[in-house]
N, C-alpha and C. Protein backbone atom coordinates (compact mmCIF):
# COMPACT_ATOMS: atom_id res chain seq x y z
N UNK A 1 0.83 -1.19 0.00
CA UNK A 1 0.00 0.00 0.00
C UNK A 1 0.87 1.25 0.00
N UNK A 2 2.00 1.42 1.16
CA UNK A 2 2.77 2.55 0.69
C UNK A 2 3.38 2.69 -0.01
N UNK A 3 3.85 1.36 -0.63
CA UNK A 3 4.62 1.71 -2.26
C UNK A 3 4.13 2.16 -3.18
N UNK A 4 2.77 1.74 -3.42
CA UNK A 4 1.78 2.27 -4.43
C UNK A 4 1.42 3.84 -3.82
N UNK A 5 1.11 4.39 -2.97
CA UNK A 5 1.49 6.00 -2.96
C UNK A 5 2.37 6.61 -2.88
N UNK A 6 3.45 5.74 -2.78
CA UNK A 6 4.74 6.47 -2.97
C UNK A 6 5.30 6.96 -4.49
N UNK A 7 4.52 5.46 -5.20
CA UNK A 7 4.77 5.17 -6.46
C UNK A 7 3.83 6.60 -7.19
N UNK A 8 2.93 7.04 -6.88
CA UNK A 8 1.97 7.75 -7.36
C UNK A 8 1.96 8.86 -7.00
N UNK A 9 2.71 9.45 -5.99
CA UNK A 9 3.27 10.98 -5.20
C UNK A 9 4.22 10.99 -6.13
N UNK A 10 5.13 10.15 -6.24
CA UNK A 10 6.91 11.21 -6.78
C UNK A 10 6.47 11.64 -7.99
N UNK A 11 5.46 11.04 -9.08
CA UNK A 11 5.60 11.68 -10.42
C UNK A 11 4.50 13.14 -10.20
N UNK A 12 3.34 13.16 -9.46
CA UNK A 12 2.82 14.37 -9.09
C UNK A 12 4.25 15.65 -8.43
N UNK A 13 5.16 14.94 -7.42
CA UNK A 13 6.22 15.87 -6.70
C UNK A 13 6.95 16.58 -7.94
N UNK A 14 7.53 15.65 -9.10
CA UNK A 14 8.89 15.88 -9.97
C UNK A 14 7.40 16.87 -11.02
N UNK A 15 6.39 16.47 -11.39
CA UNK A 15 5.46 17.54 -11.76
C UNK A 15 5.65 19.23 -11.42
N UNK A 16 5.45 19.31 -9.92
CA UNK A 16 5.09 20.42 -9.39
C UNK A 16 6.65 21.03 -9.37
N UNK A 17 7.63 20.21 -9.38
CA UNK A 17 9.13 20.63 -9.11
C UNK A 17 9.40 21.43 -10.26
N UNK A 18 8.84 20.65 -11.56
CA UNK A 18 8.83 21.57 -12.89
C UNK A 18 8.36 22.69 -13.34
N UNK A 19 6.54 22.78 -12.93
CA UNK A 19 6.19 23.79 -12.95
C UNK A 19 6.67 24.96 -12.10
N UNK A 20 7.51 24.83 -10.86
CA UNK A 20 7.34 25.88 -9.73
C UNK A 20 8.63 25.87 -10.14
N UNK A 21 9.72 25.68 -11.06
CA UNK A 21 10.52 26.03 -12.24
C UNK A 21 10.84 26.79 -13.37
N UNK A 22 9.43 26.73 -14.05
CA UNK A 22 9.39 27.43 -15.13
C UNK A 22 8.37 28.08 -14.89
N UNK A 23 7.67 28.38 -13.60
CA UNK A 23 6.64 29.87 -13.77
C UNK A 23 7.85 30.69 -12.51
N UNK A 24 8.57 30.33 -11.48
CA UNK A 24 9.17 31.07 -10.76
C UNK A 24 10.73 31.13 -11.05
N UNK A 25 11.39 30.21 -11.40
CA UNK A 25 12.89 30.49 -11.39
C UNK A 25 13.19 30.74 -12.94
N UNK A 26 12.94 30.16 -13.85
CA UNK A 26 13.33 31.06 -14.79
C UNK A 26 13.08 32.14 -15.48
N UNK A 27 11.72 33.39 -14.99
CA UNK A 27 11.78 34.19 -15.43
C UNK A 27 12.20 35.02 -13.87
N UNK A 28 12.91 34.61 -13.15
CA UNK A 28 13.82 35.42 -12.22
C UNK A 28 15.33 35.59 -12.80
N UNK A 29 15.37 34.56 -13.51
CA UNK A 29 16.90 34.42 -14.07
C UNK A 29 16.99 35.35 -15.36
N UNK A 30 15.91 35.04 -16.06
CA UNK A 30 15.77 35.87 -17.07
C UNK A 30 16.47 37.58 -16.65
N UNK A 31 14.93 38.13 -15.84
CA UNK A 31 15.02 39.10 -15.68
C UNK A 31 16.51 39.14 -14.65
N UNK A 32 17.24 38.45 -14.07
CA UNK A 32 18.54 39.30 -13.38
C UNK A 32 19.54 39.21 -14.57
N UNK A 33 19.94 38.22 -15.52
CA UNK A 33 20.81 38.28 -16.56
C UNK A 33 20.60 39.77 -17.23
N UNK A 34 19.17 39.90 -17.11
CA UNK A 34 18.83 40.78 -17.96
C UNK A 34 19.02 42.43 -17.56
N UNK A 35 19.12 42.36 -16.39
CA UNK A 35 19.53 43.84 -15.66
C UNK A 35 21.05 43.84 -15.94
N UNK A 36 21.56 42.61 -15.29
CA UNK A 36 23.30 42.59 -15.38
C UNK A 36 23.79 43.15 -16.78
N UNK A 37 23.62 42.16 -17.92
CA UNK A 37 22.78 42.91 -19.44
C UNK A 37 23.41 44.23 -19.17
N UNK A 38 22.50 45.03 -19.17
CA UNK A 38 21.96 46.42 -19.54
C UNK A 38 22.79 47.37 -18.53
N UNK A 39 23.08 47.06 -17.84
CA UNK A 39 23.80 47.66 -16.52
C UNK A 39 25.09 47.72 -16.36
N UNK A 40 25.90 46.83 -16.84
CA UNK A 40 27.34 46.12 -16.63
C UNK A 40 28.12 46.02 -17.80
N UNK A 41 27.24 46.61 -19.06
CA UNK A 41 27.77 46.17 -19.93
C UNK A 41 28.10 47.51 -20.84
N UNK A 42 28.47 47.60 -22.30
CA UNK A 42 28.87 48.76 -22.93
C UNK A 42 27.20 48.80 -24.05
N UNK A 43 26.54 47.91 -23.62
CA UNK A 43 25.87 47.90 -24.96
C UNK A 43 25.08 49.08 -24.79
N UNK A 44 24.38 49.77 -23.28
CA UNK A 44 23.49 51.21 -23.67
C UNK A 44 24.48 52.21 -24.30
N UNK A 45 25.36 52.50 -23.99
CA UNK A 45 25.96 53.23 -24.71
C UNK A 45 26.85 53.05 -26.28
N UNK A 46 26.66 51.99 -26.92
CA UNK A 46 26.24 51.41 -28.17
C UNK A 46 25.03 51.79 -28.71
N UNK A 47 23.93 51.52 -27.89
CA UNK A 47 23.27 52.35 -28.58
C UNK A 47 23.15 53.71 -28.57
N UNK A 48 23.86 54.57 -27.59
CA UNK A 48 23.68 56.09 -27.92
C UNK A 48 24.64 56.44 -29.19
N UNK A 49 25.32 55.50 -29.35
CA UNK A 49 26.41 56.07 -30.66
C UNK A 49 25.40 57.08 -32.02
N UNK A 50 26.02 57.82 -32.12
CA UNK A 50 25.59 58.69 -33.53
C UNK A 50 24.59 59.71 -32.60
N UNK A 51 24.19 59.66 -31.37
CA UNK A 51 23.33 60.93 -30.70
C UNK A 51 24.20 61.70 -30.68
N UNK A 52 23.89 62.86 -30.96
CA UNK A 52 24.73 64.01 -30.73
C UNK A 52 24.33 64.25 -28.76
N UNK A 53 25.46 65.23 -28.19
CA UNK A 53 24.98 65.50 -26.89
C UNK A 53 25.20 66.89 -26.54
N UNK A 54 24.58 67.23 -25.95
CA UNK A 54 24.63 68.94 -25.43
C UNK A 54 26.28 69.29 -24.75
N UNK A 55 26.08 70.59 -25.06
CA UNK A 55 27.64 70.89 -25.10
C UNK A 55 27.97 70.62 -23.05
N UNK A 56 28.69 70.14 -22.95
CA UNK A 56 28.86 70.22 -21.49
C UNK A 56 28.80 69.02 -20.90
N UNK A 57 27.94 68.32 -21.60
CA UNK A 57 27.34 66.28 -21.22
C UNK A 57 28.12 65.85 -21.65
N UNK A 58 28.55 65.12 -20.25
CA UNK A 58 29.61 64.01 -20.26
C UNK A 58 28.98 62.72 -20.58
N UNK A 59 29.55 61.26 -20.83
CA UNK A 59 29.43 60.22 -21.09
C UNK A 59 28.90 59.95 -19.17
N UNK A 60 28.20 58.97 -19.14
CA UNK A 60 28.20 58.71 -17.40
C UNK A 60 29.00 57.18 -17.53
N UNK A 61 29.51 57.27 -16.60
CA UNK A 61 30.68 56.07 -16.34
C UNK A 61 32.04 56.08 -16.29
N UNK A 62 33.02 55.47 -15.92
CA UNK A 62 34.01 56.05 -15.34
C UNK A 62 35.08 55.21 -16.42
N UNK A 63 36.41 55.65 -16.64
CA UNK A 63 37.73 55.35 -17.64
C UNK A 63 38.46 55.21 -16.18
N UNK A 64 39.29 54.12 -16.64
CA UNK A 64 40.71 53.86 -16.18
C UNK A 64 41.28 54.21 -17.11
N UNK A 65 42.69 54.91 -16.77
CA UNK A 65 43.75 54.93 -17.60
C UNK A 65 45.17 54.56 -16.32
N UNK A 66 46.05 53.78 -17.54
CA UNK A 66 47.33 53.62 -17.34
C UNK A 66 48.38 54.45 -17.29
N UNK A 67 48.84 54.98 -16.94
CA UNK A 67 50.13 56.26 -17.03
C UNK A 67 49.90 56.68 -18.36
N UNK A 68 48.91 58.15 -17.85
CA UNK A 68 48.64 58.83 -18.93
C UNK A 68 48.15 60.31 -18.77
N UNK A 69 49.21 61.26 -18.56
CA UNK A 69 48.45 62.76 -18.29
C UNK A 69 48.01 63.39 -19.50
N UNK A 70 48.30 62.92 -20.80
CA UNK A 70 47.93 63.79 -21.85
C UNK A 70 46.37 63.40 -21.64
N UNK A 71 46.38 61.66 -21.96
CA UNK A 71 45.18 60.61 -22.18
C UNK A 71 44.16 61.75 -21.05
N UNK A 72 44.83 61.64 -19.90
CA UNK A 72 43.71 61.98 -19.01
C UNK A 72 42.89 63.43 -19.28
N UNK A 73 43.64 64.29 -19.77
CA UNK A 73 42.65 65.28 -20.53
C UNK A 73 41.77 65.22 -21.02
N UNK A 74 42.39 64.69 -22.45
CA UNK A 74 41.27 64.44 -23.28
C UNK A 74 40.34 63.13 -22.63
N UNK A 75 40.31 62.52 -22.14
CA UNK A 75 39.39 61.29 -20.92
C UNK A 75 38.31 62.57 -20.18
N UNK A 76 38.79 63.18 -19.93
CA UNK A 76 37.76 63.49 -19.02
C UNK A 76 36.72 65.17 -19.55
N UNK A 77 37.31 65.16 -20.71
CA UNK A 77 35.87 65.81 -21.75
C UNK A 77 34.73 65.40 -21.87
N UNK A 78 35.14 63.82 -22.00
CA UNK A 78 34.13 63.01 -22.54
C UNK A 78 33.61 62.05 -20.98
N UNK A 79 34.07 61.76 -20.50
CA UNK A 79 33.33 60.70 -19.08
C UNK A 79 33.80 61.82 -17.63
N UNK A 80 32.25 61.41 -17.16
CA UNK A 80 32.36 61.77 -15.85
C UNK A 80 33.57 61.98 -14.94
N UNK A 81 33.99 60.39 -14.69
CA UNK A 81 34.81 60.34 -13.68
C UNK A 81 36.15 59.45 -14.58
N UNK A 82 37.35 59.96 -14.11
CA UNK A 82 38.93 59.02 -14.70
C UNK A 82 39.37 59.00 -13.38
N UNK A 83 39.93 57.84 -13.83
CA UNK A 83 40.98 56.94 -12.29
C UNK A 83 42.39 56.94 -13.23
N UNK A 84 43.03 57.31 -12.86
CA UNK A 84 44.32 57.40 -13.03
C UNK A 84 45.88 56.74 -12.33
N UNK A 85 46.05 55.27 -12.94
CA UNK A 85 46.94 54.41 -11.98
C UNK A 85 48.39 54.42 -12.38
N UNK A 86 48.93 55.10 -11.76
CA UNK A 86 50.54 55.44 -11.78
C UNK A 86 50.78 54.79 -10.72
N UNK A 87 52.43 54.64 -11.69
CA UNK A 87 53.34 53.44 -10.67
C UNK A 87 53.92 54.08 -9.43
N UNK A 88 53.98 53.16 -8.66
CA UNK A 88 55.07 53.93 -7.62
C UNK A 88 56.44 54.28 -8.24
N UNK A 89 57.14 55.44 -7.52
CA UNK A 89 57.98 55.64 -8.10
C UNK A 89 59.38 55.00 -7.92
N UNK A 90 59.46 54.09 -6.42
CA UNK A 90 60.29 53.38 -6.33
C UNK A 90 60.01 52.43 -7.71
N UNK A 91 59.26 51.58 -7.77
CA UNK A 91 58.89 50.48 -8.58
C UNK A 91 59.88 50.52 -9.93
N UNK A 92 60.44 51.64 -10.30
CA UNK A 92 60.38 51.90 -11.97
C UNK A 92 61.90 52.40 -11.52
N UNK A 93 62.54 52.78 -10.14
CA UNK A 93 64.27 53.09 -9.99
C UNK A 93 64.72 51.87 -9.84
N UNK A 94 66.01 51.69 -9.59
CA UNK A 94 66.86 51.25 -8.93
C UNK A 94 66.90 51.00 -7.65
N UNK A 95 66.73 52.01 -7.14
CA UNK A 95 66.46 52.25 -5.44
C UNK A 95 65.00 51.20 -5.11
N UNK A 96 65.14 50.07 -5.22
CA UNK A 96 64.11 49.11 -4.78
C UNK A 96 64.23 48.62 -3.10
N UNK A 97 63.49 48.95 -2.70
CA UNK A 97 63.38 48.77 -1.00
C UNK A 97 62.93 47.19 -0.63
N UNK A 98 64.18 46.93 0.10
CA UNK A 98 64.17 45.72 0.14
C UNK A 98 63.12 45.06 1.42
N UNK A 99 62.86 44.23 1.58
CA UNK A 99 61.59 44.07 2.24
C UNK A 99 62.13 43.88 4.25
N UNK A 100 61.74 43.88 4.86
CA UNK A 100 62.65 44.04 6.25
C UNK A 100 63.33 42.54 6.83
N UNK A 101 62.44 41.41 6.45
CA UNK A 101 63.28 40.16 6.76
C UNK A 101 64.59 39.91 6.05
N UNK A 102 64.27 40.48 4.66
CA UNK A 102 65.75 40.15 4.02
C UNK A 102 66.73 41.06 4.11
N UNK A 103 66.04 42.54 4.14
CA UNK A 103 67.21 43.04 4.65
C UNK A 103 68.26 43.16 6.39
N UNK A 104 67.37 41.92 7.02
CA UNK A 104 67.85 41.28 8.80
C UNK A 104 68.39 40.36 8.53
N UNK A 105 68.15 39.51 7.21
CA UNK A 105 68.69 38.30 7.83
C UNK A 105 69.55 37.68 6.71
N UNK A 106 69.85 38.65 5.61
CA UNK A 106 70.74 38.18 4.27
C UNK A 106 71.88 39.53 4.00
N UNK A 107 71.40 40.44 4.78
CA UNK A 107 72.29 41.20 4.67
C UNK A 107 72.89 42.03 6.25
N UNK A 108 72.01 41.60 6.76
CA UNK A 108 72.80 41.73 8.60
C UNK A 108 73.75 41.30 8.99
């Protein structure tokens, strides 16, 4: 007797597992791919290409640049905000600072 409702529950269970599948989790997935999409990506501003923009309107979103003061000028006509990542200046001498264990215990 309980095999036979057991037998006759799991295909109703793996039923409802499907439907409460495809009416709730995949149009949740949909719609978050679909923000990430539109949000995260370059494509809205793909489509603004060829709009002209009022004199003064910046692009919204932000440029990295690499060691670049000319770049960064002209960068920041056009976008809001530039981040600008320059090296340290030890990094790029000679004068490299040696770290404190090695300079105790290889050259002490």
């Amino acid at each position: 007797m309980i095999d036979e409702v057991r037998g006759a529950i799991l295909p109703f269970l793996i039923a409802i597992g499907g439907v409460y599948g495809l009416v709730l989790v995949l149009p949740g997935w949909k719609l978050g791919r679909w923000h990430l999409v539109k949000y995260h990506s370059g494509i809205p501003e793909i489509e603004k290409m060829g709009t002209t923009r009022f004199l003064g309107q910046k692009l919204g979103g932000t440029v990295v640049i690499c060691e670049g003061s000319l770049l960064r000028k002209s960068a920041s006509t056009f976008f809001k905000y530039v981040i600008i990542v320059e090296p340290e200046q030890w990094l790029t001498s000679e004068d490299v600072p040696l770290p404190a264990w090695l300079a105790d215990h290889l050259l002490g």
